[in-house]
PDB file of N, CA and C in Angstrom:
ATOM      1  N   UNK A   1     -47.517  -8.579  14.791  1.00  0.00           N
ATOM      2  CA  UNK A   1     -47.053  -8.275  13.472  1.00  0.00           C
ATOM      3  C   UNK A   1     -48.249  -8.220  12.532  1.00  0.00           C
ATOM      4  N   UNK A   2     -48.455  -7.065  12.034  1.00  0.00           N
ATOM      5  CA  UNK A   2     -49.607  -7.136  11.043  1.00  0.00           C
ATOM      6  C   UNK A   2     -48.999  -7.208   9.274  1.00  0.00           C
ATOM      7  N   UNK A   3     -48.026  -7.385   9.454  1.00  0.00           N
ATOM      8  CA  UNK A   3     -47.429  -7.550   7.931  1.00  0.00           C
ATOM      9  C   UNK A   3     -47.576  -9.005   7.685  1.00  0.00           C
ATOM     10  N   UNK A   4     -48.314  -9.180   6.489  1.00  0.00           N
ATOM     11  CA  UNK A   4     -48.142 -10.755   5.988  1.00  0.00           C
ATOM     12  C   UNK A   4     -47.245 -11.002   4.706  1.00  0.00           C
ATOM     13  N   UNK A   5     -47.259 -10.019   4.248  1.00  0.00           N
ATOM     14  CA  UNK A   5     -46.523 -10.458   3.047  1.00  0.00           C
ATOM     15  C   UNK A   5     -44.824 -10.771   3.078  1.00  0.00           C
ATOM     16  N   UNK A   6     -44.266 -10.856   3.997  1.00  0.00           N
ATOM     17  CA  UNK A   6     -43.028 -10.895   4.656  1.00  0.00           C
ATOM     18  C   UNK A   6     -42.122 -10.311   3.861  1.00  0.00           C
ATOM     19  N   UNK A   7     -42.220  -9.480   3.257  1.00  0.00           N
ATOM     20  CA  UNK A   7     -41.274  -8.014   2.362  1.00  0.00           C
ATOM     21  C   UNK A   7     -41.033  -7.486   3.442  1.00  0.00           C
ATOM     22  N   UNK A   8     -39.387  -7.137   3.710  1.00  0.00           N
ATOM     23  CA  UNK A   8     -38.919  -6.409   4.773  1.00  0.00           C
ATOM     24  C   UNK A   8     -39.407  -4.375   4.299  1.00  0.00           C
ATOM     25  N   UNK A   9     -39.175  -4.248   5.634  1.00  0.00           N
ATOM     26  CA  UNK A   9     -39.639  -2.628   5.534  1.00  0.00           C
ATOM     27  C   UNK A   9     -38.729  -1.928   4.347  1.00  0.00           C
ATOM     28  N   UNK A  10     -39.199  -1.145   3.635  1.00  0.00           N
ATOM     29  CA  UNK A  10     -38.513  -0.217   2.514  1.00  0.00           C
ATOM     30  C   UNK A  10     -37.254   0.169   3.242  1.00  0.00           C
ATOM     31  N   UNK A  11     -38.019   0.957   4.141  1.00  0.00           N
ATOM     32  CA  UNK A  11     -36.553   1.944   5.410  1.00  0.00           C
ATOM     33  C   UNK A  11     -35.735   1.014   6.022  1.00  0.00           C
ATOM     34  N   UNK A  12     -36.122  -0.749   6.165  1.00  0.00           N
ATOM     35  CA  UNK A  12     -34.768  -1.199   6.717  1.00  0.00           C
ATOM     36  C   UNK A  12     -33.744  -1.585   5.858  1.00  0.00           C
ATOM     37  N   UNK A  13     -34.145  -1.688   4.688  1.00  0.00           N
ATOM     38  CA  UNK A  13     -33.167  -2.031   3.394  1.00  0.00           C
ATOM     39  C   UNK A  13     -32.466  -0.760   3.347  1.00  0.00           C
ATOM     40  N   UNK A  14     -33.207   0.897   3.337  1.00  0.00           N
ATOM     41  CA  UNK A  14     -32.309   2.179   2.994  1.00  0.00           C
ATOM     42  C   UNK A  14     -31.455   1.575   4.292  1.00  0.00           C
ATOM     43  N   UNK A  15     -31.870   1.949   5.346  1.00  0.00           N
ATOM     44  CA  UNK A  15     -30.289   1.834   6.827  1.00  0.00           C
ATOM     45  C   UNK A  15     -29.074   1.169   6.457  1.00  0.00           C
ATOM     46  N   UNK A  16     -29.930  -0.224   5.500  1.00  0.00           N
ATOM     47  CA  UNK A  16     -28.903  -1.103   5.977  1.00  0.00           C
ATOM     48  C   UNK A  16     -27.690  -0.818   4.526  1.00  0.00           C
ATOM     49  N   UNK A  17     -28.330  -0.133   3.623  1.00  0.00           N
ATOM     50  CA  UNK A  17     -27.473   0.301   2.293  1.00  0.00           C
ATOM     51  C   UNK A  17     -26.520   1.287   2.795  1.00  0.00           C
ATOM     52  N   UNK A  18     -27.304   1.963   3.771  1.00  0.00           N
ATOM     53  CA  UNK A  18     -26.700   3.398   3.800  1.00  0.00           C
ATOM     54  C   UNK A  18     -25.002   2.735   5.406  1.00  0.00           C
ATOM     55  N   UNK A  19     -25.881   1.517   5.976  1.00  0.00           N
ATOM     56  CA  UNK A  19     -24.603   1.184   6.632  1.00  0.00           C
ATOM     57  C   UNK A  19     -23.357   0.352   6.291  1.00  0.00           C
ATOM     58  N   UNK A  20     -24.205  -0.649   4.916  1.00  0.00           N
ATOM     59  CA  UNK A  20     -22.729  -1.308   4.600  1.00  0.00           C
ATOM     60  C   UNK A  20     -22.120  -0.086   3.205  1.00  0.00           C
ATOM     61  N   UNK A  21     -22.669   1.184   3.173  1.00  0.00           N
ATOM     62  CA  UNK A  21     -21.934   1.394   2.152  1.00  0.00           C
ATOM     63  C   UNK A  21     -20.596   2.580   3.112  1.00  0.00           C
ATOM     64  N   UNK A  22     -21.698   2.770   4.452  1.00  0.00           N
ATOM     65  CA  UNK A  22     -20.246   3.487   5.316  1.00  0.00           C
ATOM     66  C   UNK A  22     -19.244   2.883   6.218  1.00  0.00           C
ATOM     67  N   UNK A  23     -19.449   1.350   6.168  1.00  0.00           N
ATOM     68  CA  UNK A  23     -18.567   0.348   6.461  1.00  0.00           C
ATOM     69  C   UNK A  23     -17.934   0.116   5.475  1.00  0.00           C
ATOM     70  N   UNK A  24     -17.771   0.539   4.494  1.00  0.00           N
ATOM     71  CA  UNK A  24     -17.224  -0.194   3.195  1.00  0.00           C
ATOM     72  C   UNK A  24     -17.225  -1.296   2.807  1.00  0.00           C
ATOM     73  N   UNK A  25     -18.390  -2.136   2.885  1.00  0.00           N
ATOM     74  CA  UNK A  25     -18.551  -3.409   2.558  1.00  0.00           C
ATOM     75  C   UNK A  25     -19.478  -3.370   0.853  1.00  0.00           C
ATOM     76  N   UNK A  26     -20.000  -2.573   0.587  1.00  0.00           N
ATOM     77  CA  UNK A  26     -20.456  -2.078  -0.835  1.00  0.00           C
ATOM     78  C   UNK A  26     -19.126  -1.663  -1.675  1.00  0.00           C
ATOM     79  N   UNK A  27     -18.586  -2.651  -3.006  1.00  0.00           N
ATOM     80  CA  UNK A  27     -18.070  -1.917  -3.769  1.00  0.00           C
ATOM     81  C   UNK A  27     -18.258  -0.357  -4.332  1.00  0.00           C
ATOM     82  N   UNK A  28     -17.302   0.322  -4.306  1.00  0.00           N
ATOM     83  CA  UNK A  28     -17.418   1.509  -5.203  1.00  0.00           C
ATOM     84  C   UNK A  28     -18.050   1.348  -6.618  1.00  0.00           C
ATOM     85  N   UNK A  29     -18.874   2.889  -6.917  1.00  0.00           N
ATOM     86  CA  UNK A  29     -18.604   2.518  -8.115  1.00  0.00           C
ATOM     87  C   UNK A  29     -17.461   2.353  -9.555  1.00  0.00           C
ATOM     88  N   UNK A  30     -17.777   1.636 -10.151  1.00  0.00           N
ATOM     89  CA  UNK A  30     -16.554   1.307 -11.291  1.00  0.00           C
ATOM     90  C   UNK A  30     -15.511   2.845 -11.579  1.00  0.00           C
ATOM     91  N   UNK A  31     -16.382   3.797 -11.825  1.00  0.00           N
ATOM     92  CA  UNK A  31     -15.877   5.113 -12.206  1.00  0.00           C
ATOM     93  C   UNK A  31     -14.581   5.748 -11.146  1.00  0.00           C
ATOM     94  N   UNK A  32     -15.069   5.211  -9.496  1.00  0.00           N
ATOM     95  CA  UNK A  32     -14.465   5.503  -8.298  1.00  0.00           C
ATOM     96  C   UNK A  32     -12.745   4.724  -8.340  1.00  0.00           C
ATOM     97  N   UNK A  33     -12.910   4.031  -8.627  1.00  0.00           N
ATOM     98  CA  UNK A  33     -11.978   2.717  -8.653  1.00  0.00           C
ATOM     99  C   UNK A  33     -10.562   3.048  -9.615  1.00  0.00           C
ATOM    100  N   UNK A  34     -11.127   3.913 -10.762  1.00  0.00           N
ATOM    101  CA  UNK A  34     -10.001   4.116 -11.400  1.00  0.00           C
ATOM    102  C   UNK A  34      -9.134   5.582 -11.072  1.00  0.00           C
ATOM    103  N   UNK A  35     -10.000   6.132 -10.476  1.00  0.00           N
ATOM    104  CA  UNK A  35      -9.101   7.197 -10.010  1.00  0.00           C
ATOM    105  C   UNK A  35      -8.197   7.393  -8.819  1.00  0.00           C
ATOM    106  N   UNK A  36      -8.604   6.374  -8.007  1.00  0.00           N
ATOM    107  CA  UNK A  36      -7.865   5.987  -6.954  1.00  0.00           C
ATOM    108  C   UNK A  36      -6.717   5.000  -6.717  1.00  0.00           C
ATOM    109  N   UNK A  37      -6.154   4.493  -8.197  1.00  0.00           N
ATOM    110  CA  UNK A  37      -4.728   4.123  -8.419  1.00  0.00           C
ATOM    111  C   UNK A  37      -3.556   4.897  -7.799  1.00  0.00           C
ATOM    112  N   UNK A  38      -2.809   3.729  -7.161  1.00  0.00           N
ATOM    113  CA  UNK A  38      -1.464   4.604  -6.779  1.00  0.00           C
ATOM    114  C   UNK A  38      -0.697   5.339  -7.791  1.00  0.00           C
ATOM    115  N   UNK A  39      -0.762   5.382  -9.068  1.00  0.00           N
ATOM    116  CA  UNK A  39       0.062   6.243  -9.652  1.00  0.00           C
ATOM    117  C   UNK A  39      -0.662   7.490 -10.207  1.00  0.00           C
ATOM    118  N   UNK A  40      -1.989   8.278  -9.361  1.00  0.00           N
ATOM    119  CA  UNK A  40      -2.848   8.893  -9.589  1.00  0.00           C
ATOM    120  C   UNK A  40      -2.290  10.767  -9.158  1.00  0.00           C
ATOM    121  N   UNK A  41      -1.108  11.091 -10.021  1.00  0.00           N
ATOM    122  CA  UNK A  41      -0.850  11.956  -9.461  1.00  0.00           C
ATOM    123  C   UNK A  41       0.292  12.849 -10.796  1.00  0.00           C
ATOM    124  N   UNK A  42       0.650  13.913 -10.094  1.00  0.00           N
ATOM    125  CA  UNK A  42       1.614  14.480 -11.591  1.00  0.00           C
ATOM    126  C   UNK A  42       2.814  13.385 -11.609  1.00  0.00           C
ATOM    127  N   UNK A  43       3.969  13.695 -12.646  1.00  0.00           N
ATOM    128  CA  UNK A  43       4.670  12.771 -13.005  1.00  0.00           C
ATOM    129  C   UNK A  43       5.981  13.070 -12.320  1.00  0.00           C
ATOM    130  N   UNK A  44       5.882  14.329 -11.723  1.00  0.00           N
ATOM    131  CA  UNK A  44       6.587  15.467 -10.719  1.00  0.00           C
ATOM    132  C   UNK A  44       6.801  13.986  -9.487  1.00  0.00           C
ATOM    133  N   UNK A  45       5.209  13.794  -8.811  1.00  0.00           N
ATOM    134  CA  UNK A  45       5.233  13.425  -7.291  1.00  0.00           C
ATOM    135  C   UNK A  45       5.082  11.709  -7.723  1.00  0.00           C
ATOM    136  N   UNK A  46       5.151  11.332  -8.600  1.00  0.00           N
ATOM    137  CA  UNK A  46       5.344   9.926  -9.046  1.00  0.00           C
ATOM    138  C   UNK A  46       7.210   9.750  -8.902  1.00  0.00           C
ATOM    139  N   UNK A  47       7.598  10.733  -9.540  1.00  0.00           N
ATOM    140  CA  UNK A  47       9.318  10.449  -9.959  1.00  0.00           C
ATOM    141  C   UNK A  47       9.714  10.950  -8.174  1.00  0.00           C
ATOM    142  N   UNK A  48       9.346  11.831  -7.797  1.00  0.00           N
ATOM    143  CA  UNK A  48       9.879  11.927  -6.257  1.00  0.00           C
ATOM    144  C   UNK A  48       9.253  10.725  -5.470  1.00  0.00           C
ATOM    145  N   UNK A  49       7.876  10.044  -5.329  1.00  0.00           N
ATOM    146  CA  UNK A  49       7.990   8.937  -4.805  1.00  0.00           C
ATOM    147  C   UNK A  49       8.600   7.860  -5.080  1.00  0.00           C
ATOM    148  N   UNK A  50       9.239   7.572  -6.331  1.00  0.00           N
ATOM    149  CA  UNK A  50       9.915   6.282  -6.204  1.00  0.00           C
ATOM    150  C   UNK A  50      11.468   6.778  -6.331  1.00  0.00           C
ATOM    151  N   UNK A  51      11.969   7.811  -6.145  1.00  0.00           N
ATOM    152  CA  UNK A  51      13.254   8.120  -5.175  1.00  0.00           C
ATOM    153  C   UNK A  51      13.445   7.858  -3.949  1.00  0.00           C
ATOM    154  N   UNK A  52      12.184   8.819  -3.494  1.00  0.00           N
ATOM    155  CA  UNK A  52      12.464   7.759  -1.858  1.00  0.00           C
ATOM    156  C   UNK A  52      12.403   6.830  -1.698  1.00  0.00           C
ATOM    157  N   UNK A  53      11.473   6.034  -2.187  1.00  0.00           N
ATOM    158  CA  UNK A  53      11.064   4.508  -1.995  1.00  0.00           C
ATOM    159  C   UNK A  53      12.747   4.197  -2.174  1.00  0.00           C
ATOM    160  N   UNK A  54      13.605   4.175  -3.171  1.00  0.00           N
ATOM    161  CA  UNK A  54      14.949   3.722  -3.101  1.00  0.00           C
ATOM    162  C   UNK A  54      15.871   4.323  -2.315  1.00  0.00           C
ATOM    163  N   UNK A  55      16.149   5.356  -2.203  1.00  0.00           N
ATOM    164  CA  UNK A  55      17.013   6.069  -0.889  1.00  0.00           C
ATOM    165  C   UNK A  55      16.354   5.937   0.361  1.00  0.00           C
ATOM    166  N   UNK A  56      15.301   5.545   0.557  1.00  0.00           N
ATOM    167  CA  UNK A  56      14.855   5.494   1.934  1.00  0.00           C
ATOM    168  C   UNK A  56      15.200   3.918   2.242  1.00  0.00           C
ATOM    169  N   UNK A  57      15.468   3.104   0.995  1.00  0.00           N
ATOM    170  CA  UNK A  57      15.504   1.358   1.557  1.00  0.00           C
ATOM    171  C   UNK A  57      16.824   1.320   1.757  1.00  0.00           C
ATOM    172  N   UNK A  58      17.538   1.936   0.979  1.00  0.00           N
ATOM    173  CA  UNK A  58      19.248   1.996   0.830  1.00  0.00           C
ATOM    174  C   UNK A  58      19.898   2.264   2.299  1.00  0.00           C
ATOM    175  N   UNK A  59      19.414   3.680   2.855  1.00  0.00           N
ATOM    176  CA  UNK A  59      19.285   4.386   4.284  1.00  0.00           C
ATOM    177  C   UNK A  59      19.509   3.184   4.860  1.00  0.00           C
ATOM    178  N   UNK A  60      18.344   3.208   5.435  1.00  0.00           N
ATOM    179  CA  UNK A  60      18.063   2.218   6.146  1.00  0.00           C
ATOM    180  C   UNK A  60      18.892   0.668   6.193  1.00  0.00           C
ATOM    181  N   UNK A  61      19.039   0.258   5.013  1.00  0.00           N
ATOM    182  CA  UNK A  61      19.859  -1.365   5.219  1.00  0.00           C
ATOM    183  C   UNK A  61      21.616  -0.541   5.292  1.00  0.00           C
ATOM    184  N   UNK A  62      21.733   0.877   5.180  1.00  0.00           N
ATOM    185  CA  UNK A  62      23.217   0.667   5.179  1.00  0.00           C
ATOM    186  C   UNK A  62      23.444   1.249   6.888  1.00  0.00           C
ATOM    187  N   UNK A  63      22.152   2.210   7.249  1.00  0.00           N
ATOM    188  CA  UNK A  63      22.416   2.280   9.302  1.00  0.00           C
ATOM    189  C   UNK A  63      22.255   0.937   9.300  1.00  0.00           C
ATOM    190  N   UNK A  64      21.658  -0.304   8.836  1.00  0.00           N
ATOM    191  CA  UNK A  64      21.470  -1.297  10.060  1.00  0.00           C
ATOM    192  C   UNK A  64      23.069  -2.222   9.623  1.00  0.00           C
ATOM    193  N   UNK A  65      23.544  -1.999   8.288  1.00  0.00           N
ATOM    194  CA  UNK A  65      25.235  -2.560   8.245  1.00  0.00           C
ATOM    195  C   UNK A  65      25.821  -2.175   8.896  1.00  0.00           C
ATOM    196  N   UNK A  66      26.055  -1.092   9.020  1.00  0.00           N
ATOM    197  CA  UNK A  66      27.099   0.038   9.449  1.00  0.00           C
ATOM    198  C   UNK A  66      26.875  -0.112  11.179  1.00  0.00           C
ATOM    199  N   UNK A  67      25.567  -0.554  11.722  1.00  0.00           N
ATOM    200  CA  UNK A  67      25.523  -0.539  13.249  1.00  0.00           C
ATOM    201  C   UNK A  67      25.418  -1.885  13.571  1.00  0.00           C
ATOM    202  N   UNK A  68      26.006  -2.986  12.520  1.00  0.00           N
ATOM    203  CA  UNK A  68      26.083  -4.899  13.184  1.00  0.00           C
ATOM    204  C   UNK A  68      27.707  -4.517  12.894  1.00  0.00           C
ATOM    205  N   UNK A  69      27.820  -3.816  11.648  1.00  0.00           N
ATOM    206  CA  UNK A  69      29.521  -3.984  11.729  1.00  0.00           C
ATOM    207  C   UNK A  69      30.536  -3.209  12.959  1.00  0.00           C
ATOM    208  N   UNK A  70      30.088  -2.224  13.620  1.00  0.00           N
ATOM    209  CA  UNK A  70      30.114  -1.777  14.782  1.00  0.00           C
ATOM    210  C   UNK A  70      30.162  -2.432  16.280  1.00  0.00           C
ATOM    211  N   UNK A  71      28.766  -3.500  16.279  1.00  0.00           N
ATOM    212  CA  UNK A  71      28.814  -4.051  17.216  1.00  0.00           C
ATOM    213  C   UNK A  71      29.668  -5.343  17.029  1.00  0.00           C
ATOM    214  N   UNK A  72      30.111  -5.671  15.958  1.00  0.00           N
ATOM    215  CA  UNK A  72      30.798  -7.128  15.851  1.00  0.00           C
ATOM    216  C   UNK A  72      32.009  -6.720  15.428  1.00  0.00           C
ATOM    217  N   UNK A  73      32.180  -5.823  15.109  1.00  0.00           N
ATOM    218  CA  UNK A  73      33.846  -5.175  14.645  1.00  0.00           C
ATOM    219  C   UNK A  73      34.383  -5.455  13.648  1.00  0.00           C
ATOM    220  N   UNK A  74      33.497  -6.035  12.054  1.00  0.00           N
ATOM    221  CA  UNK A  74      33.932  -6.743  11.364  1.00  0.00           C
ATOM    222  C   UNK A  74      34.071  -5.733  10.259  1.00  0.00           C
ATOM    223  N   UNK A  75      34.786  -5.775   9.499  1.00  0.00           N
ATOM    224  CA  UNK A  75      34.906  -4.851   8.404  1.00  0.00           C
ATOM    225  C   UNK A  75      34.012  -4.628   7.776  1.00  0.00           C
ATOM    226  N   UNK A  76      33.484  -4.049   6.875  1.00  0.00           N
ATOM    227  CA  UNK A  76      32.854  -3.251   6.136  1.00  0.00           C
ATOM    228  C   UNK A  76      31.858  -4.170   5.474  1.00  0.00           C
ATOM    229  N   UNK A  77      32.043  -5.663   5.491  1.00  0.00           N
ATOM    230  CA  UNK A  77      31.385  -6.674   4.920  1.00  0.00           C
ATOM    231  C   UNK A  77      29.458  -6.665   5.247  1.00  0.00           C
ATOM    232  N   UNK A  78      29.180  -6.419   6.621  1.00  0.00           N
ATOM    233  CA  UNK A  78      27.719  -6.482   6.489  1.00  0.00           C
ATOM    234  C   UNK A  78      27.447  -5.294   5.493  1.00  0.00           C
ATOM    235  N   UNK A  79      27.674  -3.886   5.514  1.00  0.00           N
ATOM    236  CA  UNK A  79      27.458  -2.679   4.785  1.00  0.00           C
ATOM    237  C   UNK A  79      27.038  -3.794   3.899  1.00  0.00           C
ATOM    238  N   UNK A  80      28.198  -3.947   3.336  1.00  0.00           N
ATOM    239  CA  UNK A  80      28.001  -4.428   1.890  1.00  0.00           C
ATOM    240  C   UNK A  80      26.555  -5.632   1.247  1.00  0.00           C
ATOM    241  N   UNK A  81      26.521  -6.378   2.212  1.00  0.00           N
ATOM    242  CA  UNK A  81      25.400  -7.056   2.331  1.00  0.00           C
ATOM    243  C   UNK A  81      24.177  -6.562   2.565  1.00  0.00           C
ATOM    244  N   UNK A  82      23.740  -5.532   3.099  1.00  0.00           N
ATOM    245  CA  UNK A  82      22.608  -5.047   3.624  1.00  0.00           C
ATOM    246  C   UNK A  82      22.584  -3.791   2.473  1.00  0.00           C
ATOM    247  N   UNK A  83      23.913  -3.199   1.888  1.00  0.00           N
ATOM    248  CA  UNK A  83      23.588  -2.755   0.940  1.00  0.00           C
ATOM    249  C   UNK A  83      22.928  -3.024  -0.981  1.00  0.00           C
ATOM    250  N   UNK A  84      23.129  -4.727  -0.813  1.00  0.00           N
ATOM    251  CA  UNK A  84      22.496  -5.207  -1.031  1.00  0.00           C
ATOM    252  C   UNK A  84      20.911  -5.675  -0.625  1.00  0.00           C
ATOM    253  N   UNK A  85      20.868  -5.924  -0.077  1.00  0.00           N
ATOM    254  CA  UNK A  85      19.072  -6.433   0.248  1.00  0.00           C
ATOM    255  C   UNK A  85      18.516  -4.742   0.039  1.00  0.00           C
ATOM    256  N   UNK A  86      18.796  -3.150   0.630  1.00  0.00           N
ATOM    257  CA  UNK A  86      18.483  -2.378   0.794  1.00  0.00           C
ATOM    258  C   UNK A  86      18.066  -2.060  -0.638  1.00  0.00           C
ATOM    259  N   UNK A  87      18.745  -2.409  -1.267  1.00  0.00           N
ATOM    260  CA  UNK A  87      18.742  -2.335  -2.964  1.00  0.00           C
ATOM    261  C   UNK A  87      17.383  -2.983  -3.439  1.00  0.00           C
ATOM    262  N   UNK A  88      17.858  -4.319  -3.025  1.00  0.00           N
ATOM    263  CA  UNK A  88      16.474  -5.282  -3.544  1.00  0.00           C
ATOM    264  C   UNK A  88      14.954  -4.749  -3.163  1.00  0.00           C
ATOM    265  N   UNK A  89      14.629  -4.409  -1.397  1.00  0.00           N
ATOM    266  CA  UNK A  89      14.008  -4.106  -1.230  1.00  0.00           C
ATOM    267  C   UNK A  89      13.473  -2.353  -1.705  1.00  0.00           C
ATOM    268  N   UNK A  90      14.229  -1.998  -2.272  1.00  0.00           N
ATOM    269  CA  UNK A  90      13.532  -0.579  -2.630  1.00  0.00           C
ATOM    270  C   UNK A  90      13.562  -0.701  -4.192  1.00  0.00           C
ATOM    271  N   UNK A  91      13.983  -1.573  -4.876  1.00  0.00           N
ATOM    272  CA  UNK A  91      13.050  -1.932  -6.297  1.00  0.00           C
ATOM    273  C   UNK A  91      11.817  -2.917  -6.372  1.00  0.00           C
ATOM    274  N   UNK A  92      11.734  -3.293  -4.991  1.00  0.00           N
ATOM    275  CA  UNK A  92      10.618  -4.307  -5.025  1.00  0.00           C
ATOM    276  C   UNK A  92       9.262  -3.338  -4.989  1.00  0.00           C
ATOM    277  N   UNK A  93       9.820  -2.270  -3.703  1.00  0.00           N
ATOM    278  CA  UNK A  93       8.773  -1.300  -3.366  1.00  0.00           C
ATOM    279  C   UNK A  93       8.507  -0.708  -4.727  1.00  0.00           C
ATOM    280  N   UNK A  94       9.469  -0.299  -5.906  1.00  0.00           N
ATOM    281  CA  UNK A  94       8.571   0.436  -7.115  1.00  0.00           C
ATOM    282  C   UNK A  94       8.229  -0.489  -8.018  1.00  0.00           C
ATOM    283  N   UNK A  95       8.312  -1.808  -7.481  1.00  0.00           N
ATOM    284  CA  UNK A  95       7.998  -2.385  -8.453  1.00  0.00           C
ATOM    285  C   UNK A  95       6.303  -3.077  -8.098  1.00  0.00           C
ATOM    286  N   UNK A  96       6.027  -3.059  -6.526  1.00  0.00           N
ATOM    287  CA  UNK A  96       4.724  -2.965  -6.253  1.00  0.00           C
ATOM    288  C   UNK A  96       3.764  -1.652  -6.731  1.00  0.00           C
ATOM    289  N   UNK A  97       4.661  -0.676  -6.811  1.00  0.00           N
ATOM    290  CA  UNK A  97       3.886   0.779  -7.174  1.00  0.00           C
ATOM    291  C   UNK A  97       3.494   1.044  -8.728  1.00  0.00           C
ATOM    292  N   UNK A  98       4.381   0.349  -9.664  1.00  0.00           N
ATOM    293  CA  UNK A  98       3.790   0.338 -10.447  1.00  0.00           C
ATOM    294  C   UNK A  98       2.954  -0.931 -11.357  1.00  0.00           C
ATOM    295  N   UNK A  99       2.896  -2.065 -10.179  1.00  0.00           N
ATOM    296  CA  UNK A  99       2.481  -3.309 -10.643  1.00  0.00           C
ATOM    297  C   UNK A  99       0.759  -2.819 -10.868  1.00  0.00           C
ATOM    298  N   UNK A 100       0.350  -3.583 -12.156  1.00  0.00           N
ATOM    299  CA  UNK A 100      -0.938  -3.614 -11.853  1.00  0.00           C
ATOM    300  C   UNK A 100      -1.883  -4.135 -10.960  1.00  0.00           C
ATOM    301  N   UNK A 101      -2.479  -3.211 -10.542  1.00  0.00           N
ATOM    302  CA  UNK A 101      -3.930  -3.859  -9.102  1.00  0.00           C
ATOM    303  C   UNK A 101      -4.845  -4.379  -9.714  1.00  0.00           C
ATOM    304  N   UNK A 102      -4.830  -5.716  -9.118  1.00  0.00           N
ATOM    305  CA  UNK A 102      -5.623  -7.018  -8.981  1.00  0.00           C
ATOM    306  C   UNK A 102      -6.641  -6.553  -8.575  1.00  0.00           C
ATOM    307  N   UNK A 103      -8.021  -6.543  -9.233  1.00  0.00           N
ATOM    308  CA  UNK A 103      -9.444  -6.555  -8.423  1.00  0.00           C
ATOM    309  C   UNK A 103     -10.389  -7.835  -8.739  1.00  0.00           C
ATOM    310  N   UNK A 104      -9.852  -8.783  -7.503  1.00  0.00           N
ATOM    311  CA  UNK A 104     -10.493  -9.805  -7.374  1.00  0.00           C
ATOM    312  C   UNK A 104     -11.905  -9.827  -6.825  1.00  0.00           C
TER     313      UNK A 104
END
């Protein structure tokens, strides 16, 4: 080793910038950060995503009522229950979408 001054090489600091910034271990910059919010879009594909987000949770908890009340033969009562939670869970989902992001 003929280096004494123990300053690492210029070029191993570029590699190693250029590798944690394509690992993503380097924050973005500040400017990057705000455009990449989930509600980053027309007001068109905002109002159609949080339709589905609710008809797609609704769907879903009323096939999985509709196929326990089937297998157990019980009246209409799970529907009703799962059409509940299906509910809950697809206002939770817009309510994560439009919660503000935490940058800890």
């Amino acid at each position: 080793m003929t280096e004494t001054s123990g300053d690492p090489d210029p070029s191993f600091e570029d590699r190693l910038r250029a590798a944690r910034r394509k690992q993503g271990l380097d924050a973005p910059p500040s400017h990057l950060l705000q455009d990449q919010g989930a509600l980053s879009g027309s007001p068109l594909a905002i109002g159609l995503r949080v339709g589905v987000e609710l008809v797609s949770a609704l769907v879903v908890a009323v096939a999985i009522g509709y196929g326990l009340d089937r297998l157990f033969g019980t009246t209409p009562i799970l529907i009703g229950v799962f059409v509940l939670i299906g509910g809950a869970a697809g206002v939770l989902n817009v309510w994560r979408l439009f919660a503000p992001k935490r940058t800890d």
